[in-house]
C-alpha atoms as a PDB file:
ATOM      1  CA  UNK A   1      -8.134 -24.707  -3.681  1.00  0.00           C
ATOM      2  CA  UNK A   2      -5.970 -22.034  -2.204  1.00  0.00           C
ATOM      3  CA  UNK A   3      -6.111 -21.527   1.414  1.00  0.00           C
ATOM      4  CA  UNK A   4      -5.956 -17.844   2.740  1.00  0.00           C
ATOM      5  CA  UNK A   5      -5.510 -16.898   6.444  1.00  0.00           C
ATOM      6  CA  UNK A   6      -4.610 -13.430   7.911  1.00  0.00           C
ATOM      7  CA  UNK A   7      -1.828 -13.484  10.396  1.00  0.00           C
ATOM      8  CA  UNK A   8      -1.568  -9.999  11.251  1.00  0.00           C
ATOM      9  CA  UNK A   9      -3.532  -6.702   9.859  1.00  0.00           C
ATOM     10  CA  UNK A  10      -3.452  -3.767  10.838  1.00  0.00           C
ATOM     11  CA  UNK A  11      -4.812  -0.122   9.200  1.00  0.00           C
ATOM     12  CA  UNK A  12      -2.278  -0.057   6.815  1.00  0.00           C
ATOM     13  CA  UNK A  13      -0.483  -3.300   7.249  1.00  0.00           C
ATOM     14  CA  UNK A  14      -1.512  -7.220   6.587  1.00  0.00           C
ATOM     15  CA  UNK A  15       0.775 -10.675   6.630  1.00  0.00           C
ATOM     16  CA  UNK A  16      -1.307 -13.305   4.595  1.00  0.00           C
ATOM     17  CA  UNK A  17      -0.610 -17.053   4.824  1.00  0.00           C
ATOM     18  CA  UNK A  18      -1.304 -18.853   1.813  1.00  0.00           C
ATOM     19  CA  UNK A  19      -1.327 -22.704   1.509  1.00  0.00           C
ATOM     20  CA  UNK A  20      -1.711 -25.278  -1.040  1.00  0.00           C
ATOM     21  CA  UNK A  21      -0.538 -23.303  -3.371  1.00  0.00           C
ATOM     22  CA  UNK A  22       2.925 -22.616  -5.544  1.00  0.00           C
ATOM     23  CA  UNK A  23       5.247 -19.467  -6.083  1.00  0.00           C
ATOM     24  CA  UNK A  24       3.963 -18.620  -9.348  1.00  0.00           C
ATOM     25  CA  UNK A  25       0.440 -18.029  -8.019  1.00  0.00           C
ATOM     26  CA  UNK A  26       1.475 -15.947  -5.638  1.00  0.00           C
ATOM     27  CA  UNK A  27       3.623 -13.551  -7.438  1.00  0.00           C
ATOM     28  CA  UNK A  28       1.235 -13.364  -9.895  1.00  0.00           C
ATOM     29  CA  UNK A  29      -1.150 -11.566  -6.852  1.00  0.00           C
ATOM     30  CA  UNK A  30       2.309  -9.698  -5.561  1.00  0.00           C
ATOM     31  CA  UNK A  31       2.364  -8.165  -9.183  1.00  0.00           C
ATOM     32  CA  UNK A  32      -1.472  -7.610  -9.394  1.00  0.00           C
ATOM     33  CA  UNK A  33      -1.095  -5.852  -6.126  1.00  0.00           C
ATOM     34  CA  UNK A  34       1.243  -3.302  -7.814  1.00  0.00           C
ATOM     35  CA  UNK A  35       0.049  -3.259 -11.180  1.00  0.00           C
ATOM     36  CA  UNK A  36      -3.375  -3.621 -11.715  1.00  0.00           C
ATOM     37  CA  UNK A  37      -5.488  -2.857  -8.307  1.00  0.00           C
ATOM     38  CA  UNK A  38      -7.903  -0.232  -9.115  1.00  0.00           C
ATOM     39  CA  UNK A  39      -6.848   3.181  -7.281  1.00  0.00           C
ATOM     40  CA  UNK A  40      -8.491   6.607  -7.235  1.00  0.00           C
ATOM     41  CA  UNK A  41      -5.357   9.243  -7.769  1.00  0.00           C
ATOM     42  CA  UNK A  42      -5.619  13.027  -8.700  1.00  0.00           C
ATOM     43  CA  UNK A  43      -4.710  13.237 -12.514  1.00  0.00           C
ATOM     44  CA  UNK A  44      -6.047  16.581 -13.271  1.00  0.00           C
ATOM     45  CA  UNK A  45      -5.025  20.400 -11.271  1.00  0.00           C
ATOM     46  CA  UNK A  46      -6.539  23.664 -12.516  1.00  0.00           C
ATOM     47  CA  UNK A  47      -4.620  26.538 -10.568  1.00  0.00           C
ATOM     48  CA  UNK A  48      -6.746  29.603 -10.006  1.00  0.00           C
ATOM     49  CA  UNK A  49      -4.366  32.830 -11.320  1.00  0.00           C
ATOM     50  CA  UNK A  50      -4.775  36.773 -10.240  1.00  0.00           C
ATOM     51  CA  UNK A  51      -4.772  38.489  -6.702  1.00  0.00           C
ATOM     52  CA  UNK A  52      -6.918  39.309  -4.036  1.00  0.00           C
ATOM     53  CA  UNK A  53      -7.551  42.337  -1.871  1.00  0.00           C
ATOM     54  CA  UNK A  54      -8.500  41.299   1.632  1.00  0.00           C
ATOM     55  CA  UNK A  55      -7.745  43.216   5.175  1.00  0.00           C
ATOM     56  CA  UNK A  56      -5.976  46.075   3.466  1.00  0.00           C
ATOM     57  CA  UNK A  57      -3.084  43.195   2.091  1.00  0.00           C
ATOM     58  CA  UNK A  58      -2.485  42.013  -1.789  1.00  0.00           C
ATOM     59  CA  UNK A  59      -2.400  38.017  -1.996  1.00  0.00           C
ATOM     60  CA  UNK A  60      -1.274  37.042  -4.896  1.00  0.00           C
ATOM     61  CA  UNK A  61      -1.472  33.056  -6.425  1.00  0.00           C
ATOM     62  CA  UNK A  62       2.257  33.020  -6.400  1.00  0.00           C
ATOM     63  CA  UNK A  63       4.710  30.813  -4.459  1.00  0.00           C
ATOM     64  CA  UNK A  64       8.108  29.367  -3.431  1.00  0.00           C
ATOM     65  CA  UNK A  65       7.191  26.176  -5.768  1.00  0.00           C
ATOM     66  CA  UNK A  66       5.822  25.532  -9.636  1.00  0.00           C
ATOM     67  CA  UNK A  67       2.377  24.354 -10.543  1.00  0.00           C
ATOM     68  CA  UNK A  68       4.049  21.134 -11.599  1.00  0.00           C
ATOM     69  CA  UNK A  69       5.933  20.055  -8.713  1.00  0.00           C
ATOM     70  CA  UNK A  70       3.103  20.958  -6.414  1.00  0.00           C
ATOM     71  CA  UNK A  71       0.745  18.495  -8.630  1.00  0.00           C
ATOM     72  CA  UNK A  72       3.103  15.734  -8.712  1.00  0.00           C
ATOM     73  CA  UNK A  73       3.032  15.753  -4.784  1.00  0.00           C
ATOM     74  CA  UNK A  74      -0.963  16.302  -5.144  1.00  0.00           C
ATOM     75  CA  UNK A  75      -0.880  13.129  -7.405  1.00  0.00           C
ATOM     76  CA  UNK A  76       0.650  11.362  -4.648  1.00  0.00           C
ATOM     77  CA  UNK A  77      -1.315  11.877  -2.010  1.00  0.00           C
ATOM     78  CA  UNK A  78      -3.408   9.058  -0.828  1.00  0.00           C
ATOM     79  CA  UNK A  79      -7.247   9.421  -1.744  1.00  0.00           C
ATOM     80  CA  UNK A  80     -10.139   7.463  -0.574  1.00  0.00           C
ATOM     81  CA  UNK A  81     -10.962   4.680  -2.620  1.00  0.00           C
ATOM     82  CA  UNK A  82     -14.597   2.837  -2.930  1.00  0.00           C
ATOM     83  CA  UNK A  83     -14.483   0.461  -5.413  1.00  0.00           C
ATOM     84  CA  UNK A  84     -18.432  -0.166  -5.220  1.00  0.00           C
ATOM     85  CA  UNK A  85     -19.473   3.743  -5.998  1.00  0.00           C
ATOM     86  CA  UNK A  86     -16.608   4.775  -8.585  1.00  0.00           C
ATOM     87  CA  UNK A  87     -16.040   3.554 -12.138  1.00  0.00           C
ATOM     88  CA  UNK A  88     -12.989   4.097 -14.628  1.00  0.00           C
ATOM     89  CA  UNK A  89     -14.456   6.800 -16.767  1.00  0.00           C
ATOM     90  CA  UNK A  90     -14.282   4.244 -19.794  1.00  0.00           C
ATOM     91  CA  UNK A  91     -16.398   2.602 -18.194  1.00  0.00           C
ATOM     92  CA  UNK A  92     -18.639   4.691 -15.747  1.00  0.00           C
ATOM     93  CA  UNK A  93     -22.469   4.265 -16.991  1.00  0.00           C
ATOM     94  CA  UNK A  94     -22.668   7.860 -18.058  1.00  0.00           C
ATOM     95  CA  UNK A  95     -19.365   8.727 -19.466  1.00  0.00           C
ATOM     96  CA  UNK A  96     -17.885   5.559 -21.403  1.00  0.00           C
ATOM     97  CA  UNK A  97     -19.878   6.483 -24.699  1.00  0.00           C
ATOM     98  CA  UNK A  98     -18.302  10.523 -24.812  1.00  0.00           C
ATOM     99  CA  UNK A  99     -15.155  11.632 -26.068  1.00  0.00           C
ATOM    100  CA  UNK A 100     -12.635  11.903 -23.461  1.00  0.00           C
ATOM    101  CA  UNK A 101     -12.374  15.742 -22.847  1.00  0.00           C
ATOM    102  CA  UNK A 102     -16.019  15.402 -21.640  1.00  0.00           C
ATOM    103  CA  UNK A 103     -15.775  12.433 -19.410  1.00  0.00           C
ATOM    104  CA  UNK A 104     -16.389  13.255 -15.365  1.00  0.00           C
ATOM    105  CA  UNK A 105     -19.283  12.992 -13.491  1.00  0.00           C
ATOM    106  CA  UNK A 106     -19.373  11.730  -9.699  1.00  0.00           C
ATOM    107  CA  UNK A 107     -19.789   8.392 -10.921  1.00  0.00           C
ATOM    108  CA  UNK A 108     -16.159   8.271 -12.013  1.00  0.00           C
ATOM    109  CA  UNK A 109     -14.295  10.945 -10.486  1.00  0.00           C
ATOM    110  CA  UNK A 110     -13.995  13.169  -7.306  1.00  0.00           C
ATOM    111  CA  UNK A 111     -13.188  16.820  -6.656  1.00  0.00           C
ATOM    112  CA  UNK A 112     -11.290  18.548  -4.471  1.00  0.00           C
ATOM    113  CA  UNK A 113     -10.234  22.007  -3.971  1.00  0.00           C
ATOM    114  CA  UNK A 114      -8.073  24.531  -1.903  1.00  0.00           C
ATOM    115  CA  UNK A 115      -7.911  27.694  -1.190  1.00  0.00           C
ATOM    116  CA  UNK A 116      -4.788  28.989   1.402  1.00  0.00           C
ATOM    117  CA  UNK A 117      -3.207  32.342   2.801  1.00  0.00           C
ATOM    118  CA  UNK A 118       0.566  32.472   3.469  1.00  0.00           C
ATOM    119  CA  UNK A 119       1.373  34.242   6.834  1.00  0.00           C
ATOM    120  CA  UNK A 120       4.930  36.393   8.024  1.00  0.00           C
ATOM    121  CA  UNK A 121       6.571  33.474   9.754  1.00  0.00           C
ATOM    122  CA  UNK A 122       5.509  31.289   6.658  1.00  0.00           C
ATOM    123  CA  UNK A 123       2.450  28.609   6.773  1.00  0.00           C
ATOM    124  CA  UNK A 124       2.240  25.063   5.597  1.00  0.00           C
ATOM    125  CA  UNK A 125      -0.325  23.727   3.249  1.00  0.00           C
ATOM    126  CA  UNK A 126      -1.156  19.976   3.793  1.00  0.00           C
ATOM    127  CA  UNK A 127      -3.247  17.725   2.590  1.00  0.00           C
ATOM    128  CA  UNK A 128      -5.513  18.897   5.767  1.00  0.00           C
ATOM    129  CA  UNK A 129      -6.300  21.883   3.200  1.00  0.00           C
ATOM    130  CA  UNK A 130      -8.227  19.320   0.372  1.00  0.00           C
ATOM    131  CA  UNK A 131     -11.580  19.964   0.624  1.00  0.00           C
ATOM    132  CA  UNK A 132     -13.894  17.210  -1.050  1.00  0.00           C
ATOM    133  CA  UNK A 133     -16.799  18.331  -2.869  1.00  0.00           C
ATOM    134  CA  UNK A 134     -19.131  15.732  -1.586  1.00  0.00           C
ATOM    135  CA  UNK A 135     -19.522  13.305   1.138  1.00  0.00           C
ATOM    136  CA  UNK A 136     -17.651  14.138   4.111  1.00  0.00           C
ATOM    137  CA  UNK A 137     -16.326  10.500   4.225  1.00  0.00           C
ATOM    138  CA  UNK A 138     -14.200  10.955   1.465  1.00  0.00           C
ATOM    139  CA  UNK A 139     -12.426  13.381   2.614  1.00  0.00           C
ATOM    140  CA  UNK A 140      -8.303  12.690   3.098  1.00  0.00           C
ATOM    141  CA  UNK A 141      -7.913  10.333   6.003  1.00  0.00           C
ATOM    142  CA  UNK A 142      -6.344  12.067   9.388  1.00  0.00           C
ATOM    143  CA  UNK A 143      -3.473  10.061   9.268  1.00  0.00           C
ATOM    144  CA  UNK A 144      -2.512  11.817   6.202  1.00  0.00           C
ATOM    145  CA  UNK A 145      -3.533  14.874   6.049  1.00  0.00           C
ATOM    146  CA  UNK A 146       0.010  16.452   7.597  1.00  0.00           C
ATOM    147  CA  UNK A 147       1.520  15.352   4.149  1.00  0.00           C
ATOM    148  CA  UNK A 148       2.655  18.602   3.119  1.00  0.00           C
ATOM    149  CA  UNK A 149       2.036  20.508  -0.606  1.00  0.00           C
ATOM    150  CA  UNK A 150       4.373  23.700  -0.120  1.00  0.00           C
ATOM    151  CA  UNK A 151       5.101  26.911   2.222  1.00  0.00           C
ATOM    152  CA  UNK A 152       3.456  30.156   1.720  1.00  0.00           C
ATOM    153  CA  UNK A 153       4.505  33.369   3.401  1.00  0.00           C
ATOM    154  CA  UNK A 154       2.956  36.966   3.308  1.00  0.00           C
ATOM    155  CA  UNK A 155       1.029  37.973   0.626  1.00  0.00           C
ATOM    156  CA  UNK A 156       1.174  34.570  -0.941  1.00  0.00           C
ATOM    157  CA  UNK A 157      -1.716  32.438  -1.483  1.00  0.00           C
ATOM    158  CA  UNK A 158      -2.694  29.490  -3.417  1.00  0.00           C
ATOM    159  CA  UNK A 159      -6.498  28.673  -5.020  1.00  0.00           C
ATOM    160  CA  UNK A 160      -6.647  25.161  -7.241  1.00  0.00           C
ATOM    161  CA  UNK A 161      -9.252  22.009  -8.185  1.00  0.00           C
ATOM    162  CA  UNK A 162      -7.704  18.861  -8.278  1.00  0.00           C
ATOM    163  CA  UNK A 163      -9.585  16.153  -9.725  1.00  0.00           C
ATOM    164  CA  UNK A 164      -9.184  12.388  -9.009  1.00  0.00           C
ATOM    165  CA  UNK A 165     -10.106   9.363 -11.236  1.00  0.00           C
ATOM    166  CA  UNK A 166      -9.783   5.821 -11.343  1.00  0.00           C
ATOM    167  CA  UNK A 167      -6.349   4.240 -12.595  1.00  0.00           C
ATOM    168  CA  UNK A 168      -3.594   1.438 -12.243  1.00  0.00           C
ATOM    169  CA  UNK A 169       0.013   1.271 -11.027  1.00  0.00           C
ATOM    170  CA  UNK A 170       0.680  -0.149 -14.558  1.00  0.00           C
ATOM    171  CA  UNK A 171       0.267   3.532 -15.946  1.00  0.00           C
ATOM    172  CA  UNK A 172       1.441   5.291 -12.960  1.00  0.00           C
ATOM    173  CA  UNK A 173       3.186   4.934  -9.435  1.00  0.00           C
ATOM    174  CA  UNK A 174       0.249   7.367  -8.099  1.00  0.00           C
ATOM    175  CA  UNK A 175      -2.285   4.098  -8.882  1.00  0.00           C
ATOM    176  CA  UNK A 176      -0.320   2.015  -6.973  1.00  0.00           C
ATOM    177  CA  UNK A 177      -1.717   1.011  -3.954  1.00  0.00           C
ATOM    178  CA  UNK A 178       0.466  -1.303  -2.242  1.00  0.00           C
ATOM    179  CA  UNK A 179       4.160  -1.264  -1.418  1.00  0.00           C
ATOM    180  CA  UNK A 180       6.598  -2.962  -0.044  1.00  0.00           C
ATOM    181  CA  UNK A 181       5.188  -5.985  -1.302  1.00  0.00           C
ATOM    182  CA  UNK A 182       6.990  -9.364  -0.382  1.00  0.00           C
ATOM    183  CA  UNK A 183       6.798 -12.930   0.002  1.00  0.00           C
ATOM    184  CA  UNK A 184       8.672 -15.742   1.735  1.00  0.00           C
ATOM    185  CA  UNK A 185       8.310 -19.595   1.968  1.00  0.00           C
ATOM    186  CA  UNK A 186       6.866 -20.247   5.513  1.00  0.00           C
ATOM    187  CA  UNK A 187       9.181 -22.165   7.630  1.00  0.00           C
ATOM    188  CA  UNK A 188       9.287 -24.043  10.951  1.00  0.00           C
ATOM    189  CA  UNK A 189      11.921 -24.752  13.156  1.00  0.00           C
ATOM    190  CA  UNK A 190      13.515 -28.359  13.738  1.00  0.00           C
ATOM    191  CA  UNK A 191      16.110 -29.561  16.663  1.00  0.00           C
ATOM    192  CA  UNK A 192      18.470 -31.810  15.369  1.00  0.00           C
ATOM    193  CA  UNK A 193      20.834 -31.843  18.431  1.00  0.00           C
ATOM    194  CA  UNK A 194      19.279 -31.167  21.802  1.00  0.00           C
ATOM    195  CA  UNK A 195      22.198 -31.177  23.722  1.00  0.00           C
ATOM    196  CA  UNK A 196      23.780 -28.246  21.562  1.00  0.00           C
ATOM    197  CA  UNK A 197      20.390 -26.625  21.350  1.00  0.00           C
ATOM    198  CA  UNK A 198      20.978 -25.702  24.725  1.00  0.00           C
ATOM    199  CA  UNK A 199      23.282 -23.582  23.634  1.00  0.00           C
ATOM    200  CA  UNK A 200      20.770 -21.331  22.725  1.00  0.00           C
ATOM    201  CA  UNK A 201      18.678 -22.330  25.450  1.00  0.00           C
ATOM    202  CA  UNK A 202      21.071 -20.672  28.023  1.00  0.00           C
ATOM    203  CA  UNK A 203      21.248 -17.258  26.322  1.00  0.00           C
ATOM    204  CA  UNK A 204      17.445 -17.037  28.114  1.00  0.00           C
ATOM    205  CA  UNK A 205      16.231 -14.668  24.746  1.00  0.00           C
ATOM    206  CA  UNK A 206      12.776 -16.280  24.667  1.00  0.00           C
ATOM    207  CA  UNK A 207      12.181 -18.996  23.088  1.00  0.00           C
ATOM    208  CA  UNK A 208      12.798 -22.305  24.909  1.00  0.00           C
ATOM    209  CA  UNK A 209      12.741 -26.194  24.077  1.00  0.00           C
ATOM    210  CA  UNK A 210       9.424 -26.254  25.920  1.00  0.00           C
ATOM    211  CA  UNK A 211       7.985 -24.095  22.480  1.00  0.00           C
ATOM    212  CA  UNK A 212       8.857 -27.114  20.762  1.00  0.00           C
ATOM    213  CA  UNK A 213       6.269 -29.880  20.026  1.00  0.00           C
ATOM    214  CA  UNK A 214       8.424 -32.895  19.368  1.00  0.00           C
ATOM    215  CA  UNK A 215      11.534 -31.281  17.977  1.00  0.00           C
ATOM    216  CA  UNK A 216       9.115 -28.999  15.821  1.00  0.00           C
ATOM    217  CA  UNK A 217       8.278 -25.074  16.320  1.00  0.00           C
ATOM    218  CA  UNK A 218       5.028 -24.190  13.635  1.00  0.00           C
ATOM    219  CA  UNK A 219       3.629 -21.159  15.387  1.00  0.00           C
ATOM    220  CA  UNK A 220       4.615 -18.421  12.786  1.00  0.00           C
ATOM    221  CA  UNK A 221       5.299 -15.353  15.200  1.00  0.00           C
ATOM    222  CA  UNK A 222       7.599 -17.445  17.644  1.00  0.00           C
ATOM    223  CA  UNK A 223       9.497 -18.921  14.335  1.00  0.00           C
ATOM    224  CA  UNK A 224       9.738 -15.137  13.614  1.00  0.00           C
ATOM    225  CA  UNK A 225      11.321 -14.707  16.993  1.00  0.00           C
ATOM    226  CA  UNK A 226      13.584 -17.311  17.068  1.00  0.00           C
ATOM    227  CA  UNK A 227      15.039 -16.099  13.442  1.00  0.00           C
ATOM    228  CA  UNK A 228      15.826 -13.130  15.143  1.00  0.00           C
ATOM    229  CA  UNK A 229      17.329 -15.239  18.010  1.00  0.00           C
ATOM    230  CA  UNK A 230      19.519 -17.475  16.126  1.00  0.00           C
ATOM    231  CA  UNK A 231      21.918 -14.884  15.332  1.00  0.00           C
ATOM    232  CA  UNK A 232      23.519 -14.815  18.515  1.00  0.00           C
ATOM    233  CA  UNK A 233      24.703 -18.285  17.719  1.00  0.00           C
ATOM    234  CA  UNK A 234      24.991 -18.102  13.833  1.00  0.00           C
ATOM    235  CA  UNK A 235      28.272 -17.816  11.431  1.00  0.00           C
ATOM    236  CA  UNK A 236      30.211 -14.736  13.070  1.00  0.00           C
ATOM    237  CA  UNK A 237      29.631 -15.330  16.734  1.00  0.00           C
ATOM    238  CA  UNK A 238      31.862 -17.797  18.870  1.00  0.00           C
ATOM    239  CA  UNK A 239      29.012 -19.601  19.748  1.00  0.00           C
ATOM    240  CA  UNK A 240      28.142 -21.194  16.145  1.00  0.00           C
ATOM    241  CA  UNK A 241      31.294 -23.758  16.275  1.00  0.00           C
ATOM    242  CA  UNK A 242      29.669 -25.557  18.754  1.00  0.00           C
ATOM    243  CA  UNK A 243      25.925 -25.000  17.963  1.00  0.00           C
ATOM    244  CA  UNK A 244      26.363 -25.898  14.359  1.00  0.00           C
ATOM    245  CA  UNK A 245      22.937 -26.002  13.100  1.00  0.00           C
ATOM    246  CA  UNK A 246      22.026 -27.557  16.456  1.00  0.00           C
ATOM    247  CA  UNK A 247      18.497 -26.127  15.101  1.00  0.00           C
ATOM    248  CA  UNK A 248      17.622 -25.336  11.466  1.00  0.00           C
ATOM    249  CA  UNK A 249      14.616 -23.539   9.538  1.00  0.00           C
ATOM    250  CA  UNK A 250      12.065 -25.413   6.942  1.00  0.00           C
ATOM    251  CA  UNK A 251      10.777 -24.512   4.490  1.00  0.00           C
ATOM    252  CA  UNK A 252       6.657 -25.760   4.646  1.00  0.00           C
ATOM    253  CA  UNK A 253       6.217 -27.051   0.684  1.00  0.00           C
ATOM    254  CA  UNK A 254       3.018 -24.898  -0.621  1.00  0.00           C
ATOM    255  CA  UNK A 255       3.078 -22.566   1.657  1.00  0.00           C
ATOM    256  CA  UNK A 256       4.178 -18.929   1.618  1.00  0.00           C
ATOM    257  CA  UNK A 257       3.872 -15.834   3.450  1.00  0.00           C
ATOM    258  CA  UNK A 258       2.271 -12.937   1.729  1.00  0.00           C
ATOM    259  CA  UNK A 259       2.981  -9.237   3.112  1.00  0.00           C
ATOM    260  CA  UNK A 260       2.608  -5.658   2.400  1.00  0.00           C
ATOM    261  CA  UNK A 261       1.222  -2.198   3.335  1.00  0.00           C
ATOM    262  CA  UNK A 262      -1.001  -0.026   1.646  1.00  0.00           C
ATOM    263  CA  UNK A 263      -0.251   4.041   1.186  1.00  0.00           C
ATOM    264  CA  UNK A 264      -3.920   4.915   2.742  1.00  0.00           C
ATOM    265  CA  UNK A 265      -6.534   4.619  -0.122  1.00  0.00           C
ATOM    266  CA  UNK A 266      -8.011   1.620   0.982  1.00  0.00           C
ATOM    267  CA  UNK A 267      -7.571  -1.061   3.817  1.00  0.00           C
ATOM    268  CA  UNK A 268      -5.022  -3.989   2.866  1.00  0.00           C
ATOM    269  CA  UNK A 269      -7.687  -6.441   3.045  1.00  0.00           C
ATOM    270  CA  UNK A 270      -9.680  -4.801   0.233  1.00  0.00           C
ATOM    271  CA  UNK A 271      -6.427  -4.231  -1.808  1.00  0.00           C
ATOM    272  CA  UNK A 272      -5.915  -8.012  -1.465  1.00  0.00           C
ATOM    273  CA  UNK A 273      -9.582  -8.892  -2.805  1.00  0.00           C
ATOM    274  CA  UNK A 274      -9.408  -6.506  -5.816  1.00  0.00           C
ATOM    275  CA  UNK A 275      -6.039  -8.398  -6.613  1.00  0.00           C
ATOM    276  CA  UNK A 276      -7.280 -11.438  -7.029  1.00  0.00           C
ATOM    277  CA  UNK A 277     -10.470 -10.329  -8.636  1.00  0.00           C
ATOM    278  CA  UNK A 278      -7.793  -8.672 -11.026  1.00  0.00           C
ATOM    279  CA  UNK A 279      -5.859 -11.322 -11.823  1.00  0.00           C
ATOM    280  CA  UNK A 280      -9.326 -14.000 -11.935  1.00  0.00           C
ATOM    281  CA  UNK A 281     -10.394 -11.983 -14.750  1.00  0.00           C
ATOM    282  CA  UNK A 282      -6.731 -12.092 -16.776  1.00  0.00           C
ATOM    283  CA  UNK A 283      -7.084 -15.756 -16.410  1.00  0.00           C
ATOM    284  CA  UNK A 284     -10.790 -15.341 -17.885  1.00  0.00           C
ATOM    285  CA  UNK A 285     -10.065 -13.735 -20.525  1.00  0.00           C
ATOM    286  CA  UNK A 286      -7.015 -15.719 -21.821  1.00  0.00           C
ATOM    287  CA  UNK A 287      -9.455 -18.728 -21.189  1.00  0.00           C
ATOM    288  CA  UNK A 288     -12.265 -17.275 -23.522  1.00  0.00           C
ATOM    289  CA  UNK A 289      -9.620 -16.814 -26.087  1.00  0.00           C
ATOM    290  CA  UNK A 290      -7.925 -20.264 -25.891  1.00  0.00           C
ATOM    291  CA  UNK A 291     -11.612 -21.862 -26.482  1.00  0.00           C
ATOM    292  CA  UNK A 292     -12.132 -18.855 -29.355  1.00  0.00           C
ATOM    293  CA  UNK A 293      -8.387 -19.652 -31.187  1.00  0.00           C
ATOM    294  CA  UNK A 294      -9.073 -23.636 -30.698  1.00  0.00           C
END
């Protein structure tokens, strides 16, 4: 059984120790991260065309950038994501039996629209713009609402629905939750010579030999620490002729280091769980068909 522990987590960040377990297993969640975690997106934008007469001025629904490259960067914009209350339209409860022109309903996907003047000195539409057409909760999260959409100056203005559904990375960066996701073996730290460990020691960085629990170092964030630390004694400095490996890194057999951030949509812990609930179903389904074939 795979042991899972959260070393650090933040709102958009997460470091996830995993033991008894091998590299293969854990790749196979780094690539279900990226690939396959369910992720509401904007897929669909309906620009509003014409002009409007408002405090003696002419807007008009023109600007500085096309309808496509202001939908891409829609598309990309991170949009709440509640796995419990939204289905993929193939498979939402009322939709998954009708053609797929006529699929959407608020079972399966989420509406927003805009509506924005340009000004003389030129104004900036963000992602603070998006209004949701239901719960308030939903609506972009603060910390991302100064993504910006385009410029518009006098006379401009811009009108549009944008409608999000339910998708995976696999089909498009947009569903694509996670990224920078990584892994590394965990590792402690062993003395081998104490007298040229002192070395080290002397440069008074941090970490001392009283960190060490009989020649060992296990606590992950002061390993972390004295990685960074070791390079004032490593291959380039005039220090590492004498030092020479006076203290060396392990790797722990089984046990790796999981880490990555999400773009907003959901917290990393919840990005995690639909991973492996991802990937437990692959290995369901290739079961049921082994026992089917044999």
């Amino acid at each position: 059984m795979v042991k899972v522990t959260i070393i650090e987590e933040s709102e958009d960040k997460i470091k996830i120790l995993m033991a008894e377990t091998d590299r293969a297993l854990v790749n196979s969640i780094r690539r279900s991260l990226i690939s396959d975690t369910p992720k509401m997106a904007i897929e669909t934008v309906r620009f509003e065309m014409g002009t409007i007469e408002q405090e003696d001025q002419v807007w008009e629904t023109t600007g500085p950038l096309p309808d496509e490259m202001i939908a891409q960067r829609l598309a990309m914009i991170p949009i709440p994501t509640r796995h419990d209350e939204f289905h993929f339209q193939d498979e939402c409860p009322n939709c998954a039996e009708l053609v797929e022109e006529d699929r959407g309903c608020p079972m399966c996907t989420m509406i927003y629209t805009c509506k924005a003047f340009g000004s003389k000195e030129g104004t900036m539409v963000t992602a603070r713009d998006l209004n949701y057409l239901g719960d308030s909760s939903l609506e972009i999260p603060e910390l991302y609402k100064s993504i910006p959409i385009t410029k518009l100056f006098q006379g401009q203005m811009i009108e549009f629905y944008a409608t999000a559904i339910m998708g995976r990375g696999k089909d498009h960066a947009k569903w694509s939750p996670a990224c920078g996701v990584t892994f590394e073996p965990r590792q402690v730290a062993v003395i081998n010579n104490k007298s040229k460990a002192k070395i080290l020691w002397d440069l008074k960085l941090g970490i001392t030999a009283k960190d060490f629990n009989d020649g060992k170092l296990e606590d992950y964030h002061k390993v972390q620490e004295l990685k960074s630390q070791l390079h004032h004694v490593g291959e380039g400095t005039e220090e590492s002729r004498t030092f020479n490996d006076a203290i060396t890194l392990e790797d722990i057999p089984g046990e790796f280091i999981l880490s990555f951030e999400t773009d907003g949509s959901m917290s990393p812990k919840t990005a995690f769980n639909m991973a492996v609930k991802e990937l437990a179903g692959k290995f369901g389904n290739i079961e049921q068909d082994s026992k089917a074939v044999l």
